[in-house]
N, C-alpha and C. Protein backbone atom coordinates (compact mmCIF):
# COMPACT_ATOMS: atom_id res chain seq x y z
N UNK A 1 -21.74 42.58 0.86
CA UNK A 1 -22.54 41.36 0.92
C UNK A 1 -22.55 40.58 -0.40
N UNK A 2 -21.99 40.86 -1.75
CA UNK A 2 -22.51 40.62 -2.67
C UNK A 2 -21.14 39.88 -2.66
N UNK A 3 -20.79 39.44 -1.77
CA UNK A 3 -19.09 38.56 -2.12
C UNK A 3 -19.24 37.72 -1.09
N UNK A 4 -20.11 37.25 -1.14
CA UNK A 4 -20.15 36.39 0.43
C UNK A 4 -19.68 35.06 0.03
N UNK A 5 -20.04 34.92 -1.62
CA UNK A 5 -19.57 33.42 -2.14
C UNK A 5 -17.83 33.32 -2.36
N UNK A 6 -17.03 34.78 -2.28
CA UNK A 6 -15.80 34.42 -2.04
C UNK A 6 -15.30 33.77 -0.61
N UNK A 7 -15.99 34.04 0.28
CA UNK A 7 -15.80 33.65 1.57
C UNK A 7 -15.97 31.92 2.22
N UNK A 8 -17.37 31.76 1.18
CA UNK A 8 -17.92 30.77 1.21
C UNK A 8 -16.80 29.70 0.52
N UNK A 9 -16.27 30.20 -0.88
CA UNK A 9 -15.17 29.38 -1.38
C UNK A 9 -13.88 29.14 -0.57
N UNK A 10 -13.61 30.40 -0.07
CA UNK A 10 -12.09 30.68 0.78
C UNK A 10 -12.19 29.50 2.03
N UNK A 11 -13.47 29.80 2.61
CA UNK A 11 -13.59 29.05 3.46
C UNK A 11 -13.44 26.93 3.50
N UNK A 12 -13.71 27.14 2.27
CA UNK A 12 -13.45 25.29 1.52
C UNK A 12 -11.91 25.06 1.76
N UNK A 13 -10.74 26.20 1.40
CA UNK A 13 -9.47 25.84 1.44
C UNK A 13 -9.10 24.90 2.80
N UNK A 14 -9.55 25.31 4.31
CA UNK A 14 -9.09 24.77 5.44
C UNK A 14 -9.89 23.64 5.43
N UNK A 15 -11.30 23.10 5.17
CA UNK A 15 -11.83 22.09 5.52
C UNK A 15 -11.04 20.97 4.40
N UNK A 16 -10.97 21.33 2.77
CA UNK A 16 -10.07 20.31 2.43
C UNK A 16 -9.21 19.59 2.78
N UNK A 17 -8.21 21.06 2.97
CA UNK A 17 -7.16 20.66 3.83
C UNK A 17 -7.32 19.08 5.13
N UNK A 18 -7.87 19.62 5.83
CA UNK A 18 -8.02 18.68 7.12
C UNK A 18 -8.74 17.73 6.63
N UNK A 19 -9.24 17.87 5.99
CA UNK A 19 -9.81 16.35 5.29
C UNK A 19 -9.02 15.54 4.98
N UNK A 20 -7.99 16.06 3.64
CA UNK A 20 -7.17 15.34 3.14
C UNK A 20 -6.17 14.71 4.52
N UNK A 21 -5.72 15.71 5.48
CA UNK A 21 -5.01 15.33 6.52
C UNK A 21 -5.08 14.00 7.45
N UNK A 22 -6.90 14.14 7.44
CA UNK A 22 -7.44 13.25 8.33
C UNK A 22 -8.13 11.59 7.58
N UNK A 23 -7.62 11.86 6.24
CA UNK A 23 -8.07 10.97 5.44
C UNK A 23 -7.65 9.35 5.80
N UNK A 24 -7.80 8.07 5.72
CA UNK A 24 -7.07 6.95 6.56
C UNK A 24 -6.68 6.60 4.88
N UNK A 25 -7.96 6.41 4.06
CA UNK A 25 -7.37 5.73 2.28
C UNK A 25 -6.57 6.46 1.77
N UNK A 26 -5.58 6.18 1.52
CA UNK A 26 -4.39 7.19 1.14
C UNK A 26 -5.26 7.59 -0.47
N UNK A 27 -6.44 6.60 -1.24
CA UNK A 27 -6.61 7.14 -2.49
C UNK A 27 -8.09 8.20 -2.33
N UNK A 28 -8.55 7.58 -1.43
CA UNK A 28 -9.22 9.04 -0.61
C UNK A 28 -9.10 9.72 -0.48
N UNK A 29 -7.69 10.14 0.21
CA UNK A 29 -6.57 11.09 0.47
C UNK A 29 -6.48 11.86 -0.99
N UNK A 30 -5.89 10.98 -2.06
CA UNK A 30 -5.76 11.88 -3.26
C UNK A 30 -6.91 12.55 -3.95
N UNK A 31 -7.97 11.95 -3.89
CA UNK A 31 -8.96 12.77 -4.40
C UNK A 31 -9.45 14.20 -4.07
N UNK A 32 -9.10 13.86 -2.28
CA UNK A 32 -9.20 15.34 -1.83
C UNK A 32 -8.41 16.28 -1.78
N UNK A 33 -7.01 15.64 -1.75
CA UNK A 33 -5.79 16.73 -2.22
C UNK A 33 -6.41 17.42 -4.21
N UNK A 34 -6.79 16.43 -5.00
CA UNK A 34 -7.14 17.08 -6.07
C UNK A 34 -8.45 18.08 -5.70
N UNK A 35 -8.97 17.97 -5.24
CA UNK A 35 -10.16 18.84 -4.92
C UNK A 35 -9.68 19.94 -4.32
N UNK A 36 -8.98 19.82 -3.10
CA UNK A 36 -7.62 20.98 -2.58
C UNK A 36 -7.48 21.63 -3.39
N UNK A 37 -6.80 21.79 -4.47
CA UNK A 37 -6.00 22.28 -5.70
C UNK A 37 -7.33 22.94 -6.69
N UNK A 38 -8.29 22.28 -6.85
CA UNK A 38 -9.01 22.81 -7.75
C UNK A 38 -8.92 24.26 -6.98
N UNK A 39 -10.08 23.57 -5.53
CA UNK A 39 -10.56 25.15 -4.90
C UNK A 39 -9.31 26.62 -4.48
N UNK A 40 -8.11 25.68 -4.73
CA UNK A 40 -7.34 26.94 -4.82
C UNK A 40 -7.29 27.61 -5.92
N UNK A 41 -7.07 26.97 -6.99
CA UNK A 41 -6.87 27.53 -8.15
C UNK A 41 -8.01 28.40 -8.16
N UNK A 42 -9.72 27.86 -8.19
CA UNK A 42 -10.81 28.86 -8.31
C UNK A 42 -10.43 30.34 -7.52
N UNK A 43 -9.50 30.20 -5.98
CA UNK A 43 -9.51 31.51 -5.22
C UNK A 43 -8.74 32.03 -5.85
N UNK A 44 -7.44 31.84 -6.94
CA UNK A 44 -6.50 32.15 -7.38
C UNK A 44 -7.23 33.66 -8.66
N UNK A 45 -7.71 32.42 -9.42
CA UNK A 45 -8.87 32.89 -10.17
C UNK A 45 -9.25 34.49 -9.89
N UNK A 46 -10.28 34.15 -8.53
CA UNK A 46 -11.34 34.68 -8.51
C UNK A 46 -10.95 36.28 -7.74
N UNK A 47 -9.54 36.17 -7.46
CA UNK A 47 -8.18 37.13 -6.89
C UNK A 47 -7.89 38.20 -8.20
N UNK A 48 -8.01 37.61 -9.39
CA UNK A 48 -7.47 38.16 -10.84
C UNK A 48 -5.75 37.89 -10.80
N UNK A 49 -5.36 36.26 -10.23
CA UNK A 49 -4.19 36.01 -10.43
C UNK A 49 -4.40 35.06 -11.60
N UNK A 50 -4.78 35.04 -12.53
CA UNK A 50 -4.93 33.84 -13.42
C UNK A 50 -3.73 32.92 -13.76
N UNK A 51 -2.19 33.31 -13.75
CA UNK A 51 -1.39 32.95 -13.85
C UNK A 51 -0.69 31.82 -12.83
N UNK A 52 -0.87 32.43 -11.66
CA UNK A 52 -0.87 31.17 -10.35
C UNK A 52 -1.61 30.43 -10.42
N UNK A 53 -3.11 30.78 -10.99
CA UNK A 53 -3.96 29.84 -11.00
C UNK A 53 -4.08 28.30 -11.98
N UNK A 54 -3.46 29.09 -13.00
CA UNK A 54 -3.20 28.25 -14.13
C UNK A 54 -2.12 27.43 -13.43
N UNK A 55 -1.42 27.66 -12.98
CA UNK A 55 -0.18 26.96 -12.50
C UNK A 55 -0.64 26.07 -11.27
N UNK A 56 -1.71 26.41 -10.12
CA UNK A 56 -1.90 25.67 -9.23
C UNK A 56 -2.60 24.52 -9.71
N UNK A 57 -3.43 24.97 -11.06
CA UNK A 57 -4.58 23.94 -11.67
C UNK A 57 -3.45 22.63 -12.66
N UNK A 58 -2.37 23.22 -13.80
CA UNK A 58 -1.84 22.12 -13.93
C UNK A 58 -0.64 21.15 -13.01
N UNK A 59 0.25 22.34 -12.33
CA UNK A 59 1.08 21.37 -11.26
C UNK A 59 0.57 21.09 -10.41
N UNK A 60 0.01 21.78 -9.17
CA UNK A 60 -0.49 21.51 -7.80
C UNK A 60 -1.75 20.64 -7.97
N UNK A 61 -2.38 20.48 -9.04
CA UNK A 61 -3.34 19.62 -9.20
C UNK A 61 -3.53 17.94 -10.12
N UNK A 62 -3.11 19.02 -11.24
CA UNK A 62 -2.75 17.64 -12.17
C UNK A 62 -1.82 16.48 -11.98
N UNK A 63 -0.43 17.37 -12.27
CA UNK A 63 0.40 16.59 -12.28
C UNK A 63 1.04 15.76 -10.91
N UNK A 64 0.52 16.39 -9.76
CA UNK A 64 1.41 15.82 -8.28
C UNK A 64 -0.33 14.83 -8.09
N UNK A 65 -1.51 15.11 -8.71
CA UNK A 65 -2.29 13.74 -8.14
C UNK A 65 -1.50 12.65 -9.18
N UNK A 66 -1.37 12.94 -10.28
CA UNK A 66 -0.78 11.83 -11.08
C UNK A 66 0.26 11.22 -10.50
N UNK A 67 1.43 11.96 -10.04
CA UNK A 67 2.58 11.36 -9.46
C UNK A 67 2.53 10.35 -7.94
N UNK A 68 1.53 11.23 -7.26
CA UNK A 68 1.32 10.65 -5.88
C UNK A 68 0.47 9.39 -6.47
N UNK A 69 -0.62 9.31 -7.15
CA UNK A 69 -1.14 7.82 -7.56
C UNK A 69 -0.33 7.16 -7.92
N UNK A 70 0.41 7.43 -8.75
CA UNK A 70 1.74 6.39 -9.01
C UNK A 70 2.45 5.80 -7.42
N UNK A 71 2.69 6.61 -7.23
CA UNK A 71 3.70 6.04 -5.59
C UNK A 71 2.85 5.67 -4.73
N UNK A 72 1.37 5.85 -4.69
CA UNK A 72 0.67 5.23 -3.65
C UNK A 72 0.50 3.96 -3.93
N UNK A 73 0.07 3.62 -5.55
CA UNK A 73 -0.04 2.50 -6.25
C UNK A 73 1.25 1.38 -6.01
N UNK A 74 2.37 1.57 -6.08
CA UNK A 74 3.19 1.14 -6.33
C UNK A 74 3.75 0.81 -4.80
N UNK A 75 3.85 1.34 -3.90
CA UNK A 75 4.04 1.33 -2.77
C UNK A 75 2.88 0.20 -1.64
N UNK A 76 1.40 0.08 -2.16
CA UNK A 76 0.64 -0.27 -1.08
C UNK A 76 0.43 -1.94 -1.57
N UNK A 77 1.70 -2.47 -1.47
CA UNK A 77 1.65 -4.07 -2.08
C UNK A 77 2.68 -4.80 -1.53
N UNK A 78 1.86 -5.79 -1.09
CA UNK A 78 2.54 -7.32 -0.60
C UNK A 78 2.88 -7.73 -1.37
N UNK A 79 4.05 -8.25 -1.78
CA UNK A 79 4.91 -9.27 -2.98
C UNK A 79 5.46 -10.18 -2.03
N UNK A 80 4.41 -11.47 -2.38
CA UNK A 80 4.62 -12.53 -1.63
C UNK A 80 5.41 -13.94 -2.37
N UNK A 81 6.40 -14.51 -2.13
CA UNK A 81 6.72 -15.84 -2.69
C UNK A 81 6.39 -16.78 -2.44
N UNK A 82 6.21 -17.14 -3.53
CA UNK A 82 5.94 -19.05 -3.73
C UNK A 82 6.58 -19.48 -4.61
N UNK A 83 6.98 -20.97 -4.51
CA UNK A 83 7.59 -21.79 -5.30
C UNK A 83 6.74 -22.44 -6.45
N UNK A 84 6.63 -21.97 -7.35
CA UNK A 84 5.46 -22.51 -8.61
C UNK A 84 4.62 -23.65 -8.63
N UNK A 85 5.69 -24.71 -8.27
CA UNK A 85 5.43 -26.28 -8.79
C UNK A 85 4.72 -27.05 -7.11
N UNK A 86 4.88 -26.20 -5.90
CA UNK A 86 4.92 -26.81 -4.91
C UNK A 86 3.20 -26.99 -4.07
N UNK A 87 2.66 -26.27 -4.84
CA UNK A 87 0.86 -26.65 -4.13
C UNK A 87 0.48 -27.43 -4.95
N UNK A 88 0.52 -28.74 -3.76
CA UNK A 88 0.07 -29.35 -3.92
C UNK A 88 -1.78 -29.82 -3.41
N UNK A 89 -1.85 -28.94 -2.17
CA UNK A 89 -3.23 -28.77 -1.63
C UNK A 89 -3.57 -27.67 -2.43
N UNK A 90 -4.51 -27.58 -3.53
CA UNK A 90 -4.63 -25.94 -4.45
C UNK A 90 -5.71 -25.24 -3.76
N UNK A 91 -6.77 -26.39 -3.00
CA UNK A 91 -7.74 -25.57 -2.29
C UNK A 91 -7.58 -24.56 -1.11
N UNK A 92 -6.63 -25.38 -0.33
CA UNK A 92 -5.86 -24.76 1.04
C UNK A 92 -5.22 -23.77 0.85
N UNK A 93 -4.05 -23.92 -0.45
CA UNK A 93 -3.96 -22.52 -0.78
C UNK A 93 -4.73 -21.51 -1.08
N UNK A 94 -5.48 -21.48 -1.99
CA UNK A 94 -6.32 -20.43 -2.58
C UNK A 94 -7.64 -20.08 -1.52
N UNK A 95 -7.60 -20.61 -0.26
CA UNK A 95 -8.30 -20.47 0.71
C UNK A 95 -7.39 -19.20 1.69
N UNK A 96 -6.00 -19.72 1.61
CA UNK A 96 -5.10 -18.87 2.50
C UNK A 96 -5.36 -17.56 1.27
N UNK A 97 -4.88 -17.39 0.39
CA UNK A 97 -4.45 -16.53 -0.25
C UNK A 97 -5.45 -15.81 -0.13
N UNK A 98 -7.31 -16.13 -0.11
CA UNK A 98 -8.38 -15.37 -0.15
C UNK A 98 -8.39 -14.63 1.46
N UNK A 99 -7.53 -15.20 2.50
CA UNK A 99 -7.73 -15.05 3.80
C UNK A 99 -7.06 -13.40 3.89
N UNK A 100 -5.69 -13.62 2.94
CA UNK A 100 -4.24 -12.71 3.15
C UNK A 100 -4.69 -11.57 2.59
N UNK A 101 -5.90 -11.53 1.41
CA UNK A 101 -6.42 -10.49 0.53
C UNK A 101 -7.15 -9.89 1.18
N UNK A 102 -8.13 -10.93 2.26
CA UNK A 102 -9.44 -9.61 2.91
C UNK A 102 -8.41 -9.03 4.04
N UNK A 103 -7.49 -9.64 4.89
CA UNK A 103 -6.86 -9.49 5.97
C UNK A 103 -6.06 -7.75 5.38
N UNK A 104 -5.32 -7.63 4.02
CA UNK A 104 -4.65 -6.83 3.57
C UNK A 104 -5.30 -5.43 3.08
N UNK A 105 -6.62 -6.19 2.61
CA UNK A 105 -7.86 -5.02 1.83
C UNK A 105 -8.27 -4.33 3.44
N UNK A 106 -7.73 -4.78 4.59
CA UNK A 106 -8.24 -3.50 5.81
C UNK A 106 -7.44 -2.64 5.81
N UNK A 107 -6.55 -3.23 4.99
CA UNK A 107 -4.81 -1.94 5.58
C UNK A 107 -5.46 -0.95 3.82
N UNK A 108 -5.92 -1.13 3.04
CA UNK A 108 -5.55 -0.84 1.67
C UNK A 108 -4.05 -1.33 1.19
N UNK A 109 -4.01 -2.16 1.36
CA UNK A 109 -3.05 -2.99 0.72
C UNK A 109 -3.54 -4.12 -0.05
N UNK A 110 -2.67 -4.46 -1.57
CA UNK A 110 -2.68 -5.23 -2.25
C UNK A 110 -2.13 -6.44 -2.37
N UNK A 111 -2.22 -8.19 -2.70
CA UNK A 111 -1.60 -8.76 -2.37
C UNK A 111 -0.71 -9.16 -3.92
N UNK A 112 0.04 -9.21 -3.90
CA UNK A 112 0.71 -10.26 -5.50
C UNK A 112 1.85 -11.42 -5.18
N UNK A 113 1.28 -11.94 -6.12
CA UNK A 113 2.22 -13.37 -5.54
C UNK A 113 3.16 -13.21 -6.51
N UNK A 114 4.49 -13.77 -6.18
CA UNK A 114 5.70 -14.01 -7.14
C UNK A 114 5.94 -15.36 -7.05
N UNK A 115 6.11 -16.26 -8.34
CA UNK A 115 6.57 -16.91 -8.11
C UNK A 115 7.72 -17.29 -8.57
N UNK A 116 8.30 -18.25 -7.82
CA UNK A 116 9.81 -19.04 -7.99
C UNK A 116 10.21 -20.50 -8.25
N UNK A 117 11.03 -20.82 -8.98
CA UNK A 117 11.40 -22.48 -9.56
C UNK A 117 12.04 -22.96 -8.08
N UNK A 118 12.37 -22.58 -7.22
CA UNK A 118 12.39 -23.29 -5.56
C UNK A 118 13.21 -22.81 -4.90
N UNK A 119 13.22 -23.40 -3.63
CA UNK A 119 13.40 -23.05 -2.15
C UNK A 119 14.55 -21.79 -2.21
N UNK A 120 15.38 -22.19 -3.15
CA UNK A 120 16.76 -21.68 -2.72
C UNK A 120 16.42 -19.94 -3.88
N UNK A 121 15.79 -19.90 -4.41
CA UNK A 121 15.52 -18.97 -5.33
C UNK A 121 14.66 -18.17 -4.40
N UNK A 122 13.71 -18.58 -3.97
CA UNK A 122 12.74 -17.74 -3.08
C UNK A 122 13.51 -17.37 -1.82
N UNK A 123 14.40 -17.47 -0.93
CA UNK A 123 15.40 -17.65 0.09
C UNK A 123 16.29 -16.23 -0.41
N UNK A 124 16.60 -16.59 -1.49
CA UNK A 124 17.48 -15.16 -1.90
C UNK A 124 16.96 -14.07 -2.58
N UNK A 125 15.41 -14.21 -2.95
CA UNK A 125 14.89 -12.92 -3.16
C UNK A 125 14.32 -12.69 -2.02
N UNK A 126 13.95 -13.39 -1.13
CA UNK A 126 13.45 -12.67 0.43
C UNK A 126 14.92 -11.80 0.79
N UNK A 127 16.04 -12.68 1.13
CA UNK A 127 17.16 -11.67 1.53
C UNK A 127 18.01 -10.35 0.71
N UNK A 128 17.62 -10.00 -0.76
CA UNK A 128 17.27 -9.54 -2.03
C UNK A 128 16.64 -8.42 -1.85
N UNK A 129 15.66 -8.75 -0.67
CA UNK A 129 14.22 -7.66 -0.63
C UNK A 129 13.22 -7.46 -2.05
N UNK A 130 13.41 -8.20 -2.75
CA UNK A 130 12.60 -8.82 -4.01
C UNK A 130 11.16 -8.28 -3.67
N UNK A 131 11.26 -9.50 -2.35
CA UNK A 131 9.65 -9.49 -2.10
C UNK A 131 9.67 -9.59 -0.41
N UNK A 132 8.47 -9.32 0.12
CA UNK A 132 8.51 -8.97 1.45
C UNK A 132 8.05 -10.72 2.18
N UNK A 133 7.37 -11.42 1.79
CA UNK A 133 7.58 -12.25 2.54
C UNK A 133 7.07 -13.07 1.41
N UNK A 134 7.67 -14.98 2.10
CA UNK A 134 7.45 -15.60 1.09
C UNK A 134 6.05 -17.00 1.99
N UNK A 135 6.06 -17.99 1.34
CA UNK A 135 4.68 -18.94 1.47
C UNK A 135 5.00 -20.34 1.00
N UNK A 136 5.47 -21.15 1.88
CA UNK A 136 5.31 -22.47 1.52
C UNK A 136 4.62 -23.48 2.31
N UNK A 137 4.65 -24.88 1.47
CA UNK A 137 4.02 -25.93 2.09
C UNK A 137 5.26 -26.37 3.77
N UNK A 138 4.28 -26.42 4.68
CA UNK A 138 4.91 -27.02 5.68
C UNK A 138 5.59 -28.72 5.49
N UNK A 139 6.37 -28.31 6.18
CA UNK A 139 7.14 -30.24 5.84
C UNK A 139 6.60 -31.00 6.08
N UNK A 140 6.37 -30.94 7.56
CA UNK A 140 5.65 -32.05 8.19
C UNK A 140 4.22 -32.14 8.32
N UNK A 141 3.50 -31.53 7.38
CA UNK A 141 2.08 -31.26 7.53
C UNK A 141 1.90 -31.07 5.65
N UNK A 142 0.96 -31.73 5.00
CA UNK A 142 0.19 -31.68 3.70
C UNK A 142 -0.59 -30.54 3.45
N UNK A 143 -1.09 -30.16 4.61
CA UNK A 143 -2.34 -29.23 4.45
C UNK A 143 -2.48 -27.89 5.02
N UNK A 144 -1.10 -27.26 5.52
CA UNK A 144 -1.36 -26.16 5.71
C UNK A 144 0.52 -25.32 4.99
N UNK A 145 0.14 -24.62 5.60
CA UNK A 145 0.97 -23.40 4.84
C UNK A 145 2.14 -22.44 5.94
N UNK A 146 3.44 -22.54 5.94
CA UNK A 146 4.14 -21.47 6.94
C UNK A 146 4.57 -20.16 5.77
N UNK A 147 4.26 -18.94 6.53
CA UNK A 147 4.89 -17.82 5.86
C UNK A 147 5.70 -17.26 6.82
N UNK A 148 6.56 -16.65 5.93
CA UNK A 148 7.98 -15.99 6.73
C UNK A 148 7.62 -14.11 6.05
N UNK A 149 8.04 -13.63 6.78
CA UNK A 149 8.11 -11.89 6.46
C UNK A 149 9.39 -11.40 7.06
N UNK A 150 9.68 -10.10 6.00
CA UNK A 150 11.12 -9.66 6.81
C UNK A 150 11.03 -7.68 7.44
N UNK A 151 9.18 -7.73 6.81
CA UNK A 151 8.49 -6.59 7.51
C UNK A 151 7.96 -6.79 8.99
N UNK A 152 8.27 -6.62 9.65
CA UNK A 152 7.44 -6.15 11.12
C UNK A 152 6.05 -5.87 11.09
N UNK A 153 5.81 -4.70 10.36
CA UNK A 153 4.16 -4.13 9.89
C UNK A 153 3.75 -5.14 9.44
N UNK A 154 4.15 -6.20 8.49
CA UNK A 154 2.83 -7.12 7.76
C UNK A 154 2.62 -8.12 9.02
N UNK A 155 4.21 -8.45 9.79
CA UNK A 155 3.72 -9.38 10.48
C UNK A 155 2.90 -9.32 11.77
N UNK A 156 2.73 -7.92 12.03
CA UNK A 156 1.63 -7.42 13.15
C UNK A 156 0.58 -7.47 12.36
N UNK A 157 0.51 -7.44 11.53
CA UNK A 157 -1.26 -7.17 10.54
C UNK A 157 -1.75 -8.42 10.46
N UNK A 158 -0.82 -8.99 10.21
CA UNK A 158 -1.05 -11.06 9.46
C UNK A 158 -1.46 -11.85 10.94
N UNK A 159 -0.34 -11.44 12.06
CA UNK A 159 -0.14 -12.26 12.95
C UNK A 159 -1.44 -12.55 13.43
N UNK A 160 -2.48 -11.54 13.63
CA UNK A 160 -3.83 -11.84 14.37
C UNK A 160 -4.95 -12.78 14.11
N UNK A 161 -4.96 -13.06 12.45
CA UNK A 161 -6.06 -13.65 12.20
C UNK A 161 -5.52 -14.65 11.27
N UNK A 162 -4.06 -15.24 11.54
CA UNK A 162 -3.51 -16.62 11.35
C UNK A 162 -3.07 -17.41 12.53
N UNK A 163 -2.84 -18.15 12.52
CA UNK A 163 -2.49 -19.12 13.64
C UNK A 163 -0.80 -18.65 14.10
N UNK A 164 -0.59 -18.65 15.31
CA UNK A 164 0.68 -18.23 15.15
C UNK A 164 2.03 -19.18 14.56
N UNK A 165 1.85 -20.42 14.91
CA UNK A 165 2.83 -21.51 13.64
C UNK A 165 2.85 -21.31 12.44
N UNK A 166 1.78 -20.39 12.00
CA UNK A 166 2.26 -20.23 10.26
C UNK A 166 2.73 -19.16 9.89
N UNK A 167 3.03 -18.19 10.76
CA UNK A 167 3.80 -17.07 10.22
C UNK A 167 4.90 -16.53 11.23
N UNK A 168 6.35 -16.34 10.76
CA UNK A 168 7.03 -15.82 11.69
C UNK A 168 7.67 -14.84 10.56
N UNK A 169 8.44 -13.64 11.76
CA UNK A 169 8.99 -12.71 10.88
C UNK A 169 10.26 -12.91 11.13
N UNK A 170 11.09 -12.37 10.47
CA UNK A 170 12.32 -13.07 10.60
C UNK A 170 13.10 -11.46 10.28
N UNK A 171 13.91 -10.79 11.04
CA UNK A 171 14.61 -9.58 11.72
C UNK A 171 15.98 -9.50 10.24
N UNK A 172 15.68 -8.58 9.23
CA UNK A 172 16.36 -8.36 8.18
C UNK A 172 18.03 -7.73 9.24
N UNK A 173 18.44 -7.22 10.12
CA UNK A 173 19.37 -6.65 10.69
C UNK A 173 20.23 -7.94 11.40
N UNK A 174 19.43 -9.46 11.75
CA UNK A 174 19.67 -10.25 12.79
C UNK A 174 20.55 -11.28 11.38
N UNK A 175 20.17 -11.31 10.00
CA UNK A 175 20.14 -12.19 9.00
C UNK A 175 21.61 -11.43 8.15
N UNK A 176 22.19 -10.43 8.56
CA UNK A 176 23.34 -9.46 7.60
C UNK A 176 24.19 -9.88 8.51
N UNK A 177 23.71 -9.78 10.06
CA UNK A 177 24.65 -10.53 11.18
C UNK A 177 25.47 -11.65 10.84
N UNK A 178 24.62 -12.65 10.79
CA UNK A 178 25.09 -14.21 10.01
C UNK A 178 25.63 -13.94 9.59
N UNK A 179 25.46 -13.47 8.33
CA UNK A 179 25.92 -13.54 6.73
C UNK A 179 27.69 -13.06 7.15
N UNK A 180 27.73 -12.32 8.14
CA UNK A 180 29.26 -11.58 7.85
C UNK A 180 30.22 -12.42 8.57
């Protein structure tokens, strides 16, 4: 009876686990994978393996949350184009752009804009894969905005709570076609 708190610890390994599994914020996700790792290392520990333990506490803990924040970081972002010089409506924009940020902050996704000296520059870093979709002024209209994507996923995410004339996705496999 006097070890019931090893049980009690052992027992933390599976609920982490499925936590982390069942996690939707991927940085959610990492916190509990680091928490994972601690409570192993403690069973490691508390085994008289100190050596695994040491090892689960700096690799399995330290260094793979560090690495996975890096790639989650780096990975959960919209890189959107625009042409620098071309908003001319600044309100309409910065109205869209506040729209694309809450629309993106449901996915945990980030938005960043790139910009470009014009049409033909932004055109070849979309086909480039530079950036995933780009944002300009419509021709025949002052006041609103068409975006193009060459992701599928953003354009199911975007498509719902924009109008459908301002965003189309455009099939990266249909565009290599042309080209040849």
């Amino acid at each position: 009876m006097t070890d019931i708190y090893i049980y009690v610890i052992a027992a933390l390994l599976p609920l982490s686990a499925c936590l982390t599994v069942l996690q939707v914020n991927p940085y959610h996700a990492l916190v509990i994978r680091g928490i994972l790792g601690a409570i192993a290392a403690l069973v490691y520990a508390m085994f008289g393996a100190a050596d695994v333990a040491l090892t689960e506490a700096l690799v399995g803990t330290m260094l793979a949350i560090t690495l996975y924040g890096v790639a989650v970081r780096s990975s959960m972002v919209m890189r959107l184009g625009i042409i620098e010089k071309e908003n001319t409506n600044q309100d309409k924009f910065n109205q869209l752009v506040d729209n694309l940020r809450t629309i993106l902050n449901q996915y945990h996704l980030r938005l960043e804009l790139v910009c470009y000296q014009d049409k033909n520059q932004l055109d070849q870093a979309l086909k480039n894969k530079d950036i995933h979709g780009t944002c300009q002024e419509q021709i025949d209209s002052d006041s609103s905005y068409e975006m193009v994507t060459r992701i599928k996923r953003l354009y199911e995410i975007i498509k719902p709570h924009l109008s459908s004339s301002l965003i189309t996705y455009i099939n990266p496999s249909d565009t290599k076609e042309k080209q040849s």
